[in-house]
Protein backbone atom coordinates (compact mmCIF):
# COMPACT_ATOMS: atom_id res chain seq x y z
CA UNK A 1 36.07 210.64 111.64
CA UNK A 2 39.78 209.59 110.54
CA UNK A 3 38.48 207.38 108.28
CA UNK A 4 36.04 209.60 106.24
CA UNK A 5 38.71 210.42 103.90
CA UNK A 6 40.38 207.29 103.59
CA UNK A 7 38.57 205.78 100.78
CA UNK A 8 40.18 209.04 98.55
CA UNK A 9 43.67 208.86 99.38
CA UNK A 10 45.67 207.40 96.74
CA UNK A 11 47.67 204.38 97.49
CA UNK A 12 51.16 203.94 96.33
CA UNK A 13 53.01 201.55 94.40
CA UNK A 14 55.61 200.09 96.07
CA UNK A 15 58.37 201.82 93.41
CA UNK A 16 60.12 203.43 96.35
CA UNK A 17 60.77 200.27 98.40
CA UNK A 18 61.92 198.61 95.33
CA UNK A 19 64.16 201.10 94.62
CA UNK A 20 65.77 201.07 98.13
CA UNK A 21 65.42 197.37 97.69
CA UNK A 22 67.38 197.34 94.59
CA UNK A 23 70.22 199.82 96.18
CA UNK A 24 71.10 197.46 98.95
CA UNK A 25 71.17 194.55 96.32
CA UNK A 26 73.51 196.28 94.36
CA UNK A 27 75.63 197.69 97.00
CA UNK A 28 76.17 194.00 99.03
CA UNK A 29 77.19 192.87 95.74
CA UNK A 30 79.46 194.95 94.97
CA UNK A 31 80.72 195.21 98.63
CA UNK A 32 81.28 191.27 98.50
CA UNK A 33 82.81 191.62 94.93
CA UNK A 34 85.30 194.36 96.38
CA UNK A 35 85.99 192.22 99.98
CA UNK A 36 86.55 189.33 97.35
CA UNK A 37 89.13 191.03 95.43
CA UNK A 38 90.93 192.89 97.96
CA UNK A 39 91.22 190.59 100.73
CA UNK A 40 91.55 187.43 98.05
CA UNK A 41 88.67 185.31 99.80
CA UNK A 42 88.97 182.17 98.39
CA UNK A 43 85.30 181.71 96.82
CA UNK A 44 85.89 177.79 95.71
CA UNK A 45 83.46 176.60 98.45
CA UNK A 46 80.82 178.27 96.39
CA UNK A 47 81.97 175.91 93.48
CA UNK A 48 82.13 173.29 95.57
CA UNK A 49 78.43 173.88 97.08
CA UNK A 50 76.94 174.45 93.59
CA UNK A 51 78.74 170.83 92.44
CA UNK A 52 77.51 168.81 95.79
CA UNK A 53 74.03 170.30 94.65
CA UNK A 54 74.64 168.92 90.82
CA UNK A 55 74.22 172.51 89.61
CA UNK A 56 77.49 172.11 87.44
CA UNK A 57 76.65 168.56 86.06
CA UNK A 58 77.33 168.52 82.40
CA UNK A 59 78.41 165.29 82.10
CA UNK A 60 76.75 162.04 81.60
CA UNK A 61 73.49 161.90 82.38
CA UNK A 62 72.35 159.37 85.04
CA UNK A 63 69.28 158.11 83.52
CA UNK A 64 68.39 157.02 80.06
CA UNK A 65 67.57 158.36 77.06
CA UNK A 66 63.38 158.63 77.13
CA UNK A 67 60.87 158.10 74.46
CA UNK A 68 61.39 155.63 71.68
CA UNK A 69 64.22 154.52 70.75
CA UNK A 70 64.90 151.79 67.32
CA UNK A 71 66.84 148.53 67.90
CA UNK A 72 70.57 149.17 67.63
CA UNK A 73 71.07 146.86 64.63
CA UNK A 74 68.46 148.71 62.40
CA UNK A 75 70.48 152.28 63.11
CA UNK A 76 73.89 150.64 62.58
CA UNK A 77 72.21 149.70 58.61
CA UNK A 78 71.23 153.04 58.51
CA UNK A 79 73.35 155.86 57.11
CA UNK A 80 73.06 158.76 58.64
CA UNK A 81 71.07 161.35 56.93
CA UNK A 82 72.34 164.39 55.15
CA UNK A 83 70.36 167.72 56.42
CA UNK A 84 67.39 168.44 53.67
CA UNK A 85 68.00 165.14 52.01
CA UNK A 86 65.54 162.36 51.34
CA UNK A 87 66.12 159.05 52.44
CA UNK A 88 69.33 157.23 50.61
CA UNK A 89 69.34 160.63 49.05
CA UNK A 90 73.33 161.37 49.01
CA UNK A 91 74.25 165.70 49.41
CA UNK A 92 75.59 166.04 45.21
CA UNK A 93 75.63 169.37 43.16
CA UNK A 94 73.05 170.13 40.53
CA UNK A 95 74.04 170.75 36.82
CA UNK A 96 74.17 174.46 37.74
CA UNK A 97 76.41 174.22 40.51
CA UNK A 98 78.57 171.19 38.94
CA UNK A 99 79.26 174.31 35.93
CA UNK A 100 79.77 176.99 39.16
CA UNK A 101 82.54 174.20 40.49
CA UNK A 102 84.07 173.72 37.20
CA UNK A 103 84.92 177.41 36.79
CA UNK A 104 85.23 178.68 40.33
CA UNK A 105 87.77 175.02 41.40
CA UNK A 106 87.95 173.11 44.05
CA UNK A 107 87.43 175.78 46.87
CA UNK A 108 83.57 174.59 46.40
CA UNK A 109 84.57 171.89 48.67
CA UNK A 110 82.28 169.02 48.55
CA UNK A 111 78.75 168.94 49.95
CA UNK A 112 77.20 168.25 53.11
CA UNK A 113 73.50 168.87 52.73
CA UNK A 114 70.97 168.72 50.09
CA UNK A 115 70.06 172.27 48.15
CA UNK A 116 67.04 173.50 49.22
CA UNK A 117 64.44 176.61 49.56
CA UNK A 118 65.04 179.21 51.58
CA UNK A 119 62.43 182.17 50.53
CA UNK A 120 58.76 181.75 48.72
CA UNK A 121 60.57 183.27 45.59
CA UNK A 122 62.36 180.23 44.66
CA UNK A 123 65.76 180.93 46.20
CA UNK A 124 68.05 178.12 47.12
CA UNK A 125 71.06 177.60 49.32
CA UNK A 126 73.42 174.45 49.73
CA UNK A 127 75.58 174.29 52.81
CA UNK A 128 79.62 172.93 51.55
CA UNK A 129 82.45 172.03 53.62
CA UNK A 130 84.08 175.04 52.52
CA UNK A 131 81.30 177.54 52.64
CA UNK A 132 77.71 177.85 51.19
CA UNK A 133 76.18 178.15 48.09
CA UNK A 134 73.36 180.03 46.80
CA UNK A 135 70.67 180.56 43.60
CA UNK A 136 68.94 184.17 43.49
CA UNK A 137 66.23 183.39 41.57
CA UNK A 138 65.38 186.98 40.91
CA UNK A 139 68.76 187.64 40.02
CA UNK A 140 69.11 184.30 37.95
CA UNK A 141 72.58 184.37 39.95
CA UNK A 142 74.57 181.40 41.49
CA UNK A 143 76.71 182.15 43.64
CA UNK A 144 78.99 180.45 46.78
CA UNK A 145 81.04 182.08 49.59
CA UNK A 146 83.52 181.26 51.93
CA UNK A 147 82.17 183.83 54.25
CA UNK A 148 84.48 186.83 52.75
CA UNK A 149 85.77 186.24 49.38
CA UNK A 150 82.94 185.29 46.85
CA UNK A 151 82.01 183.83 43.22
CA UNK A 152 78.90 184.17 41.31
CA UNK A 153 78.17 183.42 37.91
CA UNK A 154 76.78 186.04 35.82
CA UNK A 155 75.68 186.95 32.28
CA UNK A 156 79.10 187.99 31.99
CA UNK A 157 80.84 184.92 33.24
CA UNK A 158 83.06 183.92 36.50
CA UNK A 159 82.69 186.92 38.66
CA UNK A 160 85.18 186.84 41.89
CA UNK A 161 85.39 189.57 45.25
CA UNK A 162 85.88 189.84 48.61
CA UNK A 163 84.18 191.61 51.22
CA UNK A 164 80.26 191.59 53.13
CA UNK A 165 78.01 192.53 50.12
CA UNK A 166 76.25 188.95 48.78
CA UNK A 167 75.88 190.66 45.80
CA UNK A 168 78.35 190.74 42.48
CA UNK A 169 80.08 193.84 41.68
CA UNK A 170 78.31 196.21 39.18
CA UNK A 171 80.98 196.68 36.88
């Protein structure tokens, strides 16, 4: 007759044993962390077993590289490619930005990447050595930054601040 009532009791998660579970995690941890500091237990053998087991290996690589890879002499002919740039495509600044450069000087730097899209709206950006530059389409505005001071050109010329807003100054 026990079991006439079994099939209605509720069974348990196990939320209690994890608990417990997680106490005893926590506390051996932090006794070892404690033991570790106060009694300075040299933990380098732990170093030492996670190199023997290559879990530290960031150097070279024992095998080869895999999948395809072109004859040496064709990628020695080859420049390197500019990010967003065609091939033989060179990183240059358009008309706009050659003006932007003209007014703003040399703190343009020089460029290392091709302009391209970077919203369905039509807005550009152009990564520089010195910082990037960017067209608001919206805005008609071209502007570059160095990460905190900024230039834009505007209808009402060579606009120049500093600080985290991406957009010119009202006034």
């Amino acid at each position: 007759m026990s079991y006439a009532h079994r099939r209605f009791t509720k069974k348990r998660t196990g939320s209690a044993e994890l608990m417990y579970l997680f106490i005893v995690l926590v506390a051996g941890f932090g006794t070892a962390w404690w033991a570790g500091h106060k009694v300075g237990l040299d933990l380098s053998s732990v170093t030492v077993a996670a190199s023997i087991l290559g879990l530290t290996e960031t150097g070279r690589v024992s095998h080869g590289p895999a999948g395809y890879q072109p004859a040496a002499e064709v990628q020695a002919n080859q420049a390197p490619l500019a990010p967003y740039c065609q091939a033989g495509q060179t990183p240059t600044f358009a008309l706009a930005l050659q003006n932007l450069k003209q007014q703003a000087g040399d703190v343009l730097g020089t460029p290392v990447e091709c302009e391209h899209p970077v919203s369905p709206t039509g807005d550009t950006v152009q990564q520089t050595t010195t910082g990037l530059v960017a067209y608001t389409k919206l805005t008609n505005t071209l502007s570059f930054t160095d990460g905190w001071r900024h230039w834009a050109t505007t209808p009402r010329g060579l606009v120049a601040w500093e600080g985290t807003d991406s957009n010119p100054p009202a006034n």
